[in-house]
N, C-alpha and C. Protein backbone atom coordinates (compact mmCIF):
# COMPACT_ATOMS: atom_id res chain seq x y z
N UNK A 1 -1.54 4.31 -30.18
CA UNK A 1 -0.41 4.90 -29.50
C UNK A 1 0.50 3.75 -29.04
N UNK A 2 1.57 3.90 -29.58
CA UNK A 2 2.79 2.82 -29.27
C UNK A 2 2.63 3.02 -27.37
N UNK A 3 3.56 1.84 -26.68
CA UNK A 3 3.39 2.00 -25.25
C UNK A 3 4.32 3.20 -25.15
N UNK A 4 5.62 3.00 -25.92
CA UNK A 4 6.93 3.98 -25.54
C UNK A 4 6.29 5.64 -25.70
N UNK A 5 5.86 5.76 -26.65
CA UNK A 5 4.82 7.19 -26.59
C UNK A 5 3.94 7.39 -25.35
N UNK A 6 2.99 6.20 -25.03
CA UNK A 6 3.04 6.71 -23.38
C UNK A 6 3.37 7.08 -22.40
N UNK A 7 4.77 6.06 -22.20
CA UNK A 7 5.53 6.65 -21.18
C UNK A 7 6.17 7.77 -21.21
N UNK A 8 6.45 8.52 -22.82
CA UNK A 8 7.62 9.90 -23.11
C UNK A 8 5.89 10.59 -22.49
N UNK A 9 4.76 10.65 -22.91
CA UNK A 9 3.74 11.38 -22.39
C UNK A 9 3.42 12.03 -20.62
N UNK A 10 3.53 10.23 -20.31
CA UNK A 10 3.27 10.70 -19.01
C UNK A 10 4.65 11.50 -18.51
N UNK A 11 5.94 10.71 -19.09
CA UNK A 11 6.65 11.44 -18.33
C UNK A 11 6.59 12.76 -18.18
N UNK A 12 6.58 13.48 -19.55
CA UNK A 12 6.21 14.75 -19.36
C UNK A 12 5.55 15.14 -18.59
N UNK A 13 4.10 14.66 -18.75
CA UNK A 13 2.79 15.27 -17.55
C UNK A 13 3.33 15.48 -16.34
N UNK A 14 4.52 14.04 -15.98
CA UNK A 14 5.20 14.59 -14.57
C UNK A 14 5.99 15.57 -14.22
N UNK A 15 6.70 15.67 -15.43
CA UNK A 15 7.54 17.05 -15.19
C UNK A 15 7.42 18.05 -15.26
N UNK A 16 5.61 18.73 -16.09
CA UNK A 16 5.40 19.69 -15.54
C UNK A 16 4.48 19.75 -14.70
N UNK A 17 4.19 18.47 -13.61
CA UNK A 17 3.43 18.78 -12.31
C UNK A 17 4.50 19.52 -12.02
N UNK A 18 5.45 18.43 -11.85
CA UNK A 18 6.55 18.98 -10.66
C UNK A 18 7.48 20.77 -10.81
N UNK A 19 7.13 21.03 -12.13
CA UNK A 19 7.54 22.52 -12.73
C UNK A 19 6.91 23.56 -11.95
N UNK A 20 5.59 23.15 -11.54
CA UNK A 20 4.64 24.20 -10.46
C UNK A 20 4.60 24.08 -9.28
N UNK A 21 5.24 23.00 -8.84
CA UNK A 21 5.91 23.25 -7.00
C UNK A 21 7.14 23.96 -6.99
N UNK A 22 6.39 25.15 -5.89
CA UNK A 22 7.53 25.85 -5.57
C UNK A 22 7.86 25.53 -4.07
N UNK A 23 9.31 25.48 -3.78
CA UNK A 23 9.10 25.07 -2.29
C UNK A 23 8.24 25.43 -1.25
N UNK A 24 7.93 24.94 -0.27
CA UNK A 24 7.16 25.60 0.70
C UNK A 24 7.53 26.55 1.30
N UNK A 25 6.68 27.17 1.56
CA UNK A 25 6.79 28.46 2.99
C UNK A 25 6.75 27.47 4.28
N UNK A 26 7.62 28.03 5.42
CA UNK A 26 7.95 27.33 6.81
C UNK A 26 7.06 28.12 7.31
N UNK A 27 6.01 27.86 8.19
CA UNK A 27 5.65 29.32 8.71
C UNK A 27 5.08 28.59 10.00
N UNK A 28 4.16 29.75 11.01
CA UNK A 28 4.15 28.84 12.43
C UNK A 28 3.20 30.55 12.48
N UNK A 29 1.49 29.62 13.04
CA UNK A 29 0.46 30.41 13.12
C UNK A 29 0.21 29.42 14.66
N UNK A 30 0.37 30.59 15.65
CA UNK A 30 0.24 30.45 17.27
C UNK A 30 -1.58 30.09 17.51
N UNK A 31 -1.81 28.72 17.76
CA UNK A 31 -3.17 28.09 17.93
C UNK A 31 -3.58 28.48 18.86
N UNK A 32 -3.43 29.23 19.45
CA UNK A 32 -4.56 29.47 20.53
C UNK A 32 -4.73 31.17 20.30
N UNK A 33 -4.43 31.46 18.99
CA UNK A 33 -4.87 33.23 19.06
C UNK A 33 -5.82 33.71 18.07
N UNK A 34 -6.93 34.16 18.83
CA UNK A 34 -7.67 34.57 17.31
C UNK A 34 -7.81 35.69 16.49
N UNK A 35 -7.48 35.46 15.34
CA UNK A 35 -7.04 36.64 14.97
C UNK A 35 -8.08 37.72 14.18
N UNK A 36 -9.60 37.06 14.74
CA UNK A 36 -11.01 37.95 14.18
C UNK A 36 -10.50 39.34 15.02
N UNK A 37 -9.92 39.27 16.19
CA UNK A 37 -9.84 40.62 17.30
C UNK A 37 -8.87 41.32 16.37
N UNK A 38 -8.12 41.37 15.54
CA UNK A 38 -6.97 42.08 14.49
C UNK A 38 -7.87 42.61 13.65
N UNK A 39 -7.88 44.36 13.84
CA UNK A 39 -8.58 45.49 12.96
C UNK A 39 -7.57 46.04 12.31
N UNK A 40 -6.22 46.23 13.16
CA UNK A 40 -5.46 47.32 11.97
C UNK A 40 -4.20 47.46 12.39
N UNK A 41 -3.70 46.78 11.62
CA UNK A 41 -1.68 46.80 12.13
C UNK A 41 -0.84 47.89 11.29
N UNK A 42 0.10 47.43 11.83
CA UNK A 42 1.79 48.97 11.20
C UNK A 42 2.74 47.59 10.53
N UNK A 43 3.25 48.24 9.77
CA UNK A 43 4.43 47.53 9.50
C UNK A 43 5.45 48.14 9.27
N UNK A 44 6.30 47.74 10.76
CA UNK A 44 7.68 48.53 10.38
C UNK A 44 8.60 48.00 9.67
N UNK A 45 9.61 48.70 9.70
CA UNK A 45 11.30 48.82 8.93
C UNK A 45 11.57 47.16 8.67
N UNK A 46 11.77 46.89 7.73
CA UNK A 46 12.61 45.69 7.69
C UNK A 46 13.47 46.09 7.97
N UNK A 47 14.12 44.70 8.71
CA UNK A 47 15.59 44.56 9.14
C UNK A 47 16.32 43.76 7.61
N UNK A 48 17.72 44.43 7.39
CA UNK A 48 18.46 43.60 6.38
C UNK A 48 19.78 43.09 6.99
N UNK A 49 20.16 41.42 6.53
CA UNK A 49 20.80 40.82 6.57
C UNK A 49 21.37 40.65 5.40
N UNK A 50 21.23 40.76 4.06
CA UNK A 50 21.57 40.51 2.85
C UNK A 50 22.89 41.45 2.55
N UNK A 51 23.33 41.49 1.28
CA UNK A 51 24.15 41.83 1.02
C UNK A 51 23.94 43.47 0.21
N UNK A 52 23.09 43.23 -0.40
CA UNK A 52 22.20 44.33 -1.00
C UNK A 52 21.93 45.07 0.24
N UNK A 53 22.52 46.55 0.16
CA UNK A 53 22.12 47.03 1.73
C UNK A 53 20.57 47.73 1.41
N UNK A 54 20.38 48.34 0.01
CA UNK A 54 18.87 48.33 -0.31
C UNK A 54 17.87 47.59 0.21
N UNK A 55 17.98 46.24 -0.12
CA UNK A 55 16.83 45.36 0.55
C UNK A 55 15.68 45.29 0.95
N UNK A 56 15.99 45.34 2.14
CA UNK A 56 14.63 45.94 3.75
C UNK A 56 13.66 47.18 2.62
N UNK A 57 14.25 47.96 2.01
CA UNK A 57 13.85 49.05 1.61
C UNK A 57 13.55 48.95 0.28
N UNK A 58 13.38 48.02 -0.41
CA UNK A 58 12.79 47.51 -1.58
C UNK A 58 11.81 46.11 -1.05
N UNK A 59 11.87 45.70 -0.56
CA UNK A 59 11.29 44.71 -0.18
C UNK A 59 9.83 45.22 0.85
N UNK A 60 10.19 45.97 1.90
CA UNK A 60 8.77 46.45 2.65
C UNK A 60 8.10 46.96 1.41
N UNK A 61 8.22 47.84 0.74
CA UNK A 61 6.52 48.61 -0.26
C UNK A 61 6.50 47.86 -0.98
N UNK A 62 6.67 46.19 -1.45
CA UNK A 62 6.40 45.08 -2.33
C UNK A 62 5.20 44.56 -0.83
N UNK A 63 5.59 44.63 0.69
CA UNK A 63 4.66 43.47 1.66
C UNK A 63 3.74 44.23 1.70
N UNK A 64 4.03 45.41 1.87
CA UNK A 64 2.97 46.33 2.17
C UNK A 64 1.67 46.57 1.33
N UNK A 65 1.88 46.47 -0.09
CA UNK A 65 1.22 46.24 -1.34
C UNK A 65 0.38 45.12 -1.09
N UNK A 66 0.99 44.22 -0.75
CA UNK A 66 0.37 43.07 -1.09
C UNK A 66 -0.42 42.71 0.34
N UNK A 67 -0.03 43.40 1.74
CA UNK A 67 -0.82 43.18 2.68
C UNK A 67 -2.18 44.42 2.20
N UNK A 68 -1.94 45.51 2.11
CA UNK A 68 -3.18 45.88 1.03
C UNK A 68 -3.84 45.19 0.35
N UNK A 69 -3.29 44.80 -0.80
CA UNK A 69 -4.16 44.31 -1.96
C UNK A 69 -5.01 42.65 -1.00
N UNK A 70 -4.79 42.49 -0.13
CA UNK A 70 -5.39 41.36 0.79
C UNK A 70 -6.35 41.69 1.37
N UNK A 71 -6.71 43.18 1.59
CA UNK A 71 -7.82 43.51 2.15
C UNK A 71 -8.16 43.06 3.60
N UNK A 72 -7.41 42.66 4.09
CA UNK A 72 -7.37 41.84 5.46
C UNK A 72 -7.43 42.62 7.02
N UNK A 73 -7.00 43.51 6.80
CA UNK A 73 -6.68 44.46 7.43
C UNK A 73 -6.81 45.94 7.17
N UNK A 74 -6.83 46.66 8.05
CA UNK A 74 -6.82 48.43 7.89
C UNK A 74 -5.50 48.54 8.69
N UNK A 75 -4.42 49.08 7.95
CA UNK A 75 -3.07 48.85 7.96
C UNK A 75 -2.91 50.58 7.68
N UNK A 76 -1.55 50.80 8.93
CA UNK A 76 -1.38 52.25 9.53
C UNK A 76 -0.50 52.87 8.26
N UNK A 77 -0.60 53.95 8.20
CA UNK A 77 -0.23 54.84 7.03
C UNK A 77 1.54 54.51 7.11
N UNK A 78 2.42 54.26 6.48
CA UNK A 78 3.59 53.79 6.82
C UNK A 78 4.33 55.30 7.57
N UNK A 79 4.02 56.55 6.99
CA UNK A 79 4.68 57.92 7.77
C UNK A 79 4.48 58.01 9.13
N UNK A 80 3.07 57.31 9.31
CA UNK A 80 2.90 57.49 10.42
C UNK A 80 3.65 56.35 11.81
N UNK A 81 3.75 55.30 10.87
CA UNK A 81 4.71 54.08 11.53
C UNK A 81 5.61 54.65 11.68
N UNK A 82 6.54 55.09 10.81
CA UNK A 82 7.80 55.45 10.99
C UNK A 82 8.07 56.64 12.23
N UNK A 83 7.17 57.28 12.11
CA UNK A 83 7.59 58.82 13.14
C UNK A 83 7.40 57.69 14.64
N UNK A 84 6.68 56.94 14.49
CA UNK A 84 5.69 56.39 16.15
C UNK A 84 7.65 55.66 16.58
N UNK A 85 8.14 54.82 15.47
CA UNK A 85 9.30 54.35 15.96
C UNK A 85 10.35 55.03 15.75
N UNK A 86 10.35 56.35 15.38
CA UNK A 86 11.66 56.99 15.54
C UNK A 86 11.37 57.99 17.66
N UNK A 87 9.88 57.71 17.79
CA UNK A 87 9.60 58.61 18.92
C UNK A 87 10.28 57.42 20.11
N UNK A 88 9.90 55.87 19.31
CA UNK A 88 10.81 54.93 20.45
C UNK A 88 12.14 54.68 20.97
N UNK A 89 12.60 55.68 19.34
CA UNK A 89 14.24 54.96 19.10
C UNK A 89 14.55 53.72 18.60
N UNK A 90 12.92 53.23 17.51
CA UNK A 90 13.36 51.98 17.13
C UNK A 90 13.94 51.93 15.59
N UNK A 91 15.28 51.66 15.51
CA UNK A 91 15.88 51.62 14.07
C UNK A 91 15.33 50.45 13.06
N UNK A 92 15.92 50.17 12.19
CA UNK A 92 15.63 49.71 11.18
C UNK A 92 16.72 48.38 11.37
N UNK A 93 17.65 48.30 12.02
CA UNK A 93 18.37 47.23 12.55
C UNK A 93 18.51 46.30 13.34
N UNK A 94 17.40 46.58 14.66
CA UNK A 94 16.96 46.04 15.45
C UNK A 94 15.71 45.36 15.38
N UNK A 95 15.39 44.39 15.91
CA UNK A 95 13.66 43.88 16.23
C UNK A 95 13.11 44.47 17.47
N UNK A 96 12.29 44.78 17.03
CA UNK A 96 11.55 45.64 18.39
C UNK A 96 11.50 44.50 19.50
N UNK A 97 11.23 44.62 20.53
CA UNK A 97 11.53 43.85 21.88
C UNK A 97 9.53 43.72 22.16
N UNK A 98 9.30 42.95 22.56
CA UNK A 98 7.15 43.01 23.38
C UNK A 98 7.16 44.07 23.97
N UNK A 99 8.27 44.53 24.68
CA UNK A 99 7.88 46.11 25.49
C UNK A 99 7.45 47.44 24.11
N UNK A 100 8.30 47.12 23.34
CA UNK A 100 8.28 48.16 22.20
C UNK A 100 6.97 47.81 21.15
N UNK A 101 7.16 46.76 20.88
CA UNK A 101 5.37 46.30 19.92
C UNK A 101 4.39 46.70 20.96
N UNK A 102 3.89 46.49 22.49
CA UNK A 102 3.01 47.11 22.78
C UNK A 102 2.72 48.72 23.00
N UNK A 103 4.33 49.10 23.29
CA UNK A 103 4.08 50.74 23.05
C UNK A 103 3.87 51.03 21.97
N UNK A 104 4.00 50.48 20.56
CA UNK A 104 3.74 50.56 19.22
C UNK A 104 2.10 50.57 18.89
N UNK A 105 1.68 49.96 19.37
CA UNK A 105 0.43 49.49 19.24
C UNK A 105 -0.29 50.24 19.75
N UNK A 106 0.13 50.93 21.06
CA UNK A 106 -0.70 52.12 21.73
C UNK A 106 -0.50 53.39 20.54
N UNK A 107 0.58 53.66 20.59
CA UNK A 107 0.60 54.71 19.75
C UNK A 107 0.18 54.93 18.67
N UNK A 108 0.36 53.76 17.82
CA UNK A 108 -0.44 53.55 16.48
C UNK A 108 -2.16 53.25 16.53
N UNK A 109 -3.04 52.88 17.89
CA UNK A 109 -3.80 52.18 17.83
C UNK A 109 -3.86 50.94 16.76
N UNK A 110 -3.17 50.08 17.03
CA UNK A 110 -2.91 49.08 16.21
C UNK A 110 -3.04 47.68 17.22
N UNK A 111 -3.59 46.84 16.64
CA UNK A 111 -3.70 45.59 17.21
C UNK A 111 -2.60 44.57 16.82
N UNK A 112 -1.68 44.51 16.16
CA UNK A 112 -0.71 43.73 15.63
C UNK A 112 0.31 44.53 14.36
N UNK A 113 1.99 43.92 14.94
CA UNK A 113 2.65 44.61 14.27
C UNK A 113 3.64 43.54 13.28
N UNK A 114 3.56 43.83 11.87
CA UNK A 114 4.41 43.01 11.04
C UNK A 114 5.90 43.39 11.04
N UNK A 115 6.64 42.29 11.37
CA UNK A 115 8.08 42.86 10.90
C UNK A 115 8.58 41.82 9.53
N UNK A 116 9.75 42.59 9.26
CA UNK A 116 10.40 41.28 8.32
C UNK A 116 11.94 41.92 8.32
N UNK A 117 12.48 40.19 8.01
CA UNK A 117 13.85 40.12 8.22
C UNK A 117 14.41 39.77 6.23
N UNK A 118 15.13 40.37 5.64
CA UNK A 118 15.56 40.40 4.61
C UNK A 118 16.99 39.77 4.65
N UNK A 119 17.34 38.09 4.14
CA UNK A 119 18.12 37.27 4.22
C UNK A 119 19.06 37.35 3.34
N UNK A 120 18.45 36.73 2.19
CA UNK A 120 19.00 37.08 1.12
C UNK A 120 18.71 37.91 -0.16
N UNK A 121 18.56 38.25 -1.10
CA UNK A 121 18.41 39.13 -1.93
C UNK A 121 19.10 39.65 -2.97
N UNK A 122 18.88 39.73 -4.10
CA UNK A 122 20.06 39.80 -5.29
C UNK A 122 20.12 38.57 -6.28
N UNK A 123 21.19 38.54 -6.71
CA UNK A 123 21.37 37.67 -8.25
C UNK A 123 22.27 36.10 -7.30
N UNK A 124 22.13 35.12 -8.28
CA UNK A 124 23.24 33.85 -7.71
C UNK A 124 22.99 33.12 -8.90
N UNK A 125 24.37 32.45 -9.33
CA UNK A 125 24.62 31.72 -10.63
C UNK A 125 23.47 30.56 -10.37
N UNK A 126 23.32 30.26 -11.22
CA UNK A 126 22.26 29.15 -11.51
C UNK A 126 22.35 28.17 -13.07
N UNK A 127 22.75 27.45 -13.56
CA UNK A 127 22.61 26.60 -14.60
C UNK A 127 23.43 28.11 -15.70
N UNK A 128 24.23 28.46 -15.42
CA UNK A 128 25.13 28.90 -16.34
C UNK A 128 24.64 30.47 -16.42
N UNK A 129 23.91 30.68 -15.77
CA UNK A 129 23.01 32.18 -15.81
C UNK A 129 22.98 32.90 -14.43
N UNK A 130 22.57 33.90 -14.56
CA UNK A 130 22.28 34.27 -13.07
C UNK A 130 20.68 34.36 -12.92
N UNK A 131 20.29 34.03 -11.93
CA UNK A 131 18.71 34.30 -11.13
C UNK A 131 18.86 34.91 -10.26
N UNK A 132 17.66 35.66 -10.02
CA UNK A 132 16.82 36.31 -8.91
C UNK A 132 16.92 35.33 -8.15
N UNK A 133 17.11 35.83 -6.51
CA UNK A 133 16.62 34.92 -5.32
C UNK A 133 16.18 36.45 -4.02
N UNK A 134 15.57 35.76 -3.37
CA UNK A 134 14.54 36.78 -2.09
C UNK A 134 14.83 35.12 -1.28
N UNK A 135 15.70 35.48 0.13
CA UNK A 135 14.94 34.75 1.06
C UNK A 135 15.10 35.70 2.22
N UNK A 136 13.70 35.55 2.88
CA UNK A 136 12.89 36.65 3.90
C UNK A 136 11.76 36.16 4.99
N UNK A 137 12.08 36.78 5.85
CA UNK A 137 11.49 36.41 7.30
C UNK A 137 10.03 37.28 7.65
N UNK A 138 8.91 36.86 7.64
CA UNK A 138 8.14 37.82 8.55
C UNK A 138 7.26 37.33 9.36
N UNK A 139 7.15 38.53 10.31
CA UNK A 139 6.41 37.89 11.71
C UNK A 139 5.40 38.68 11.84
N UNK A 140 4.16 38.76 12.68
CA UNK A 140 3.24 39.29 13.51
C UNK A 140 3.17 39.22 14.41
N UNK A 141 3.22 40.04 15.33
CA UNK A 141 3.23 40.39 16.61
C UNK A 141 1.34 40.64 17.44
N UNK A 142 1.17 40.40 18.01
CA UNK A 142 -0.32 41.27 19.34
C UNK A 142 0.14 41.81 19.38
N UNK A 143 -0.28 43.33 19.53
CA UNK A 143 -0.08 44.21 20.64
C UNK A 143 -0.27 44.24 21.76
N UNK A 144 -0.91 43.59 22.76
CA UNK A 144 -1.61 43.15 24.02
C UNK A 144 -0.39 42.60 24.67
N UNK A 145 0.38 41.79 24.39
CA UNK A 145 1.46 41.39 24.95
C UNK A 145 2.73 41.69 24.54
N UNK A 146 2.62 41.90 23.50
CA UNK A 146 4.25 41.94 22.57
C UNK A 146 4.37 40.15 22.04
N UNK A 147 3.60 39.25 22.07
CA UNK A 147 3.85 38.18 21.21
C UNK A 147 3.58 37.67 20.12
N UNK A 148 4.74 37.27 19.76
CA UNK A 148 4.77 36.96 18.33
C UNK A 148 3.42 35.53 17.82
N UNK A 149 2.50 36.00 16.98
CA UNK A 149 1.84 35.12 16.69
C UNK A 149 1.78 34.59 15.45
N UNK A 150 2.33 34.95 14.37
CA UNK A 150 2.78 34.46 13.14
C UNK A 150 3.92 34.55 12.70
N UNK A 151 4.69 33.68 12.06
CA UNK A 151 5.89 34.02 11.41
C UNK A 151 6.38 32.98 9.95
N UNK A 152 6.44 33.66 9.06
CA UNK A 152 6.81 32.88 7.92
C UNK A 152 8.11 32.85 7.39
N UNK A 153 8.67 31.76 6.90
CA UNK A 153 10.03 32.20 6.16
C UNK A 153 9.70 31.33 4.65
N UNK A 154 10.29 32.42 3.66
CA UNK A 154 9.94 32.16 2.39
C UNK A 154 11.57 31.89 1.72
N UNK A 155 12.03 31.06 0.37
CA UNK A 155 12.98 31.24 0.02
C UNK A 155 12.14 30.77 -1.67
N UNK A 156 12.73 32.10 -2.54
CA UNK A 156 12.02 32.21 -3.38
C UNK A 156 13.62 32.39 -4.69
N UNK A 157 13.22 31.64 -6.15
CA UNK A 157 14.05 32.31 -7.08
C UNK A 157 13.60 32.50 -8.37
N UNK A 158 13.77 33.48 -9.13
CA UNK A 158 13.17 33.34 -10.90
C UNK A 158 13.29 32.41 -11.38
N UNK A 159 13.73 31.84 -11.26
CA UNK A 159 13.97 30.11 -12.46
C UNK A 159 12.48 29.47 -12.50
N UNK A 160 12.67 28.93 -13.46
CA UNK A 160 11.95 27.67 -13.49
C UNK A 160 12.13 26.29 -14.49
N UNK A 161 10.98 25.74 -14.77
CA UNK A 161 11.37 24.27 -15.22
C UNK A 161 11.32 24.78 -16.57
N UNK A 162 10.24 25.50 -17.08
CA UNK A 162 10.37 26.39 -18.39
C UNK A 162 11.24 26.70 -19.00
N UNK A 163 11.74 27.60 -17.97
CA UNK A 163 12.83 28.49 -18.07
C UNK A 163 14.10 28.20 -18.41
N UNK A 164 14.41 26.96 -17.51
CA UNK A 164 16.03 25.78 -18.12
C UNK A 164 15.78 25.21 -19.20
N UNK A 165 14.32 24.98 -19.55
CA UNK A 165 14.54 23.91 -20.82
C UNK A 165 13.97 24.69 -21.93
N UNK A 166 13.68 25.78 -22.19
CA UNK A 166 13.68 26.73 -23.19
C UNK A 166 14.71 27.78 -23.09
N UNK A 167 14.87 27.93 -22.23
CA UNK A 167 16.07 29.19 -21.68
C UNK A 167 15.17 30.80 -21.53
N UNK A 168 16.21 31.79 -21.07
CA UNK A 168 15.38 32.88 -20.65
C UNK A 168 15.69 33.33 -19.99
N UNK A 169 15.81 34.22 -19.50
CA UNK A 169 16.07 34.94 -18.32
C UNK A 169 15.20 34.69 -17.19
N UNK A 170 16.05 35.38 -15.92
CA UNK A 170 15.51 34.73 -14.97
C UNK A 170 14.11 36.10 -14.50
N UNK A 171 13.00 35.38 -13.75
CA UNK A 171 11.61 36.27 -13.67
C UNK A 171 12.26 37.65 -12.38
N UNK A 172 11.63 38.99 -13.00
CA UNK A 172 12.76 39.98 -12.49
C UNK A 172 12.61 39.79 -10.95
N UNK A 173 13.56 40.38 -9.90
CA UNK A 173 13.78 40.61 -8.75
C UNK A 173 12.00 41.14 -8.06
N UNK A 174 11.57 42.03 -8.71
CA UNK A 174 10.24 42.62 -8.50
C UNK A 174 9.12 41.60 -8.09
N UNK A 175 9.12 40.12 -9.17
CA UNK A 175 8.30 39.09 -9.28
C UNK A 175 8.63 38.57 -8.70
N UNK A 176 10.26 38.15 -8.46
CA UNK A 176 10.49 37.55 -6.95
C UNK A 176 9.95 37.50 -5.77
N UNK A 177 10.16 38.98 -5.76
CA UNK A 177 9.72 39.35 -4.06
C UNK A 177 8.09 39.57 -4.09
N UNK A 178 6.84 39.52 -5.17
CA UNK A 178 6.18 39.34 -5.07
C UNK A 178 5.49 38.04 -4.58
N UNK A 179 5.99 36.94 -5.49
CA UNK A 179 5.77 35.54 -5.48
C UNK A 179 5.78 35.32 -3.77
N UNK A 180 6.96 35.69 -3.34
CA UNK A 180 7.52 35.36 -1.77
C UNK A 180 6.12 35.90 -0.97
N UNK A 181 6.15 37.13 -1.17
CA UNK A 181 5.58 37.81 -0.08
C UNK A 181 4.10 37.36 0.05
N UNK A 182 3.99 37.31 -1.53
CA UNK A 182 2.10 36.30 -1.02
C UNK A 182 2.33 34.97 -0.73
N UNK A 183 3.38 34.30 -0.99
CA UNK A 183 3.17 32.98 -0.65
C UNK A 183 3.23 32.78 1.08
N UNK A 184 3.97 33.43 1.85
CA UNK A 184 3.62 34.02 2.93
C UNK A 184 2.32 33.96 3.45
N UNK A 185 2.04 35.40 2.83
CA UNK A 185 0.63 35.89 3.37
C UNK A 185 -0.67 34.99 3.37
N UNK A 186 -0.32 33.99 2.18
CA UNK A 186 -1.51 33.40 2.27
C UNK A 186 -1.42 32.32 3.71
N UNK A 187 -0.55 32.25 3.94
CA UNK A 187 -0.14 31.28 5.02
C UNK A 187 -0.56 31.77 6.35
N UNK A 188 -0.90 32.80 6.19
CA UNK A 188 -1.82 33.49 7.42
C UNK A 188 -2.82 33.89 6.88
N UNK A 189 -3.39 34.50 5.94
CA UNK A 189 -4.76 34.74 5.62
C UNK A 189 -5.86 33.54 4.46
């Protein structure tokens, strides 16, 4: 093997390490709470900030799925979430306040409540194409106090290193917000 064939080798090898980092998740897990006492949370309404006024409402039954498929929890029937915060007056626009997560929590018998904030969402030019992008907020709440003890922020897009240098479309909106939402979750479980 000539040396110059080495280096076109390794270079490669480097560029597709670096093809499988996806940015990090920011997230912030409150050290002094344990979260063995968490049997069975609600997850309400996303809030949307995006432009897509859909959002919140494509995006929760992608977290919800996937806080299921985690097995982590015994997680409240979502009909039944919803009626407990329409009995509060809590919309889908607001963040519930600690007074409202612990009345939540009574009502639901629930030990912790997930919210999420929907940032961005939709298509954005990218290398001459358009991509998928999801960036999204979620938190966990106690019920015992109303404090927030987890919160992640994800910023996620279809592209990849593949993807520019073979071309392709970008990975659908669906896989987006999948990718996001576990990369998240694992960040607490």
């Amino acid at each position: 093997m000539t040396p110059r064939l080495g280096i076109r080798i390794a270079f490669a090898a480097g560029l597709a390490l670096l093809a499988g980092c996806a940015a990090p998740t920011t997230h912030f897990l409150h050290p002094d709470v344990d979260l063995g006492f968490v049997k069975r949370c609600a997850v309400v309404p996303f809030r949307n900030l995006s432009a897509d006024r859909f959002a919140a409402a494509r995006l929760q039954p992608v977290f919800l799925a996937e806080l299921l498929q985690s097995e982590a929890l015994q997680v409240v029937d979502p009909g039944a979430t919803q009626a407990a915060c329409n009995r509060l007056g809590l919309g889908p626009d607001t963040a519930p306040t600690p007074e409202q997560i612990v009345a939540l929590g009574e009502a639901l018998d629930a030990q912790a409540i997930f919210t999420g904030t929907v940032e961005e969402y939709g298509q954005r030019r990218s290398g001459g194409g358009q991509v998928n992008v999801l960036t999204a907020t979620f938190s966990m709440s106690e019920t015992e106090t109303g404090s927030m003890v987890w919160n992640a922020q994800v910023s996620r897009d279809g592209s990849s290193f593949w993807r520019k240098i073979f071309g392709g479309d970008s990975a659908s909106q669906f896989d987006v917000s999948r990718r996001a939402v576990r990369d998240a979750l694992e960040s607490l479980f």
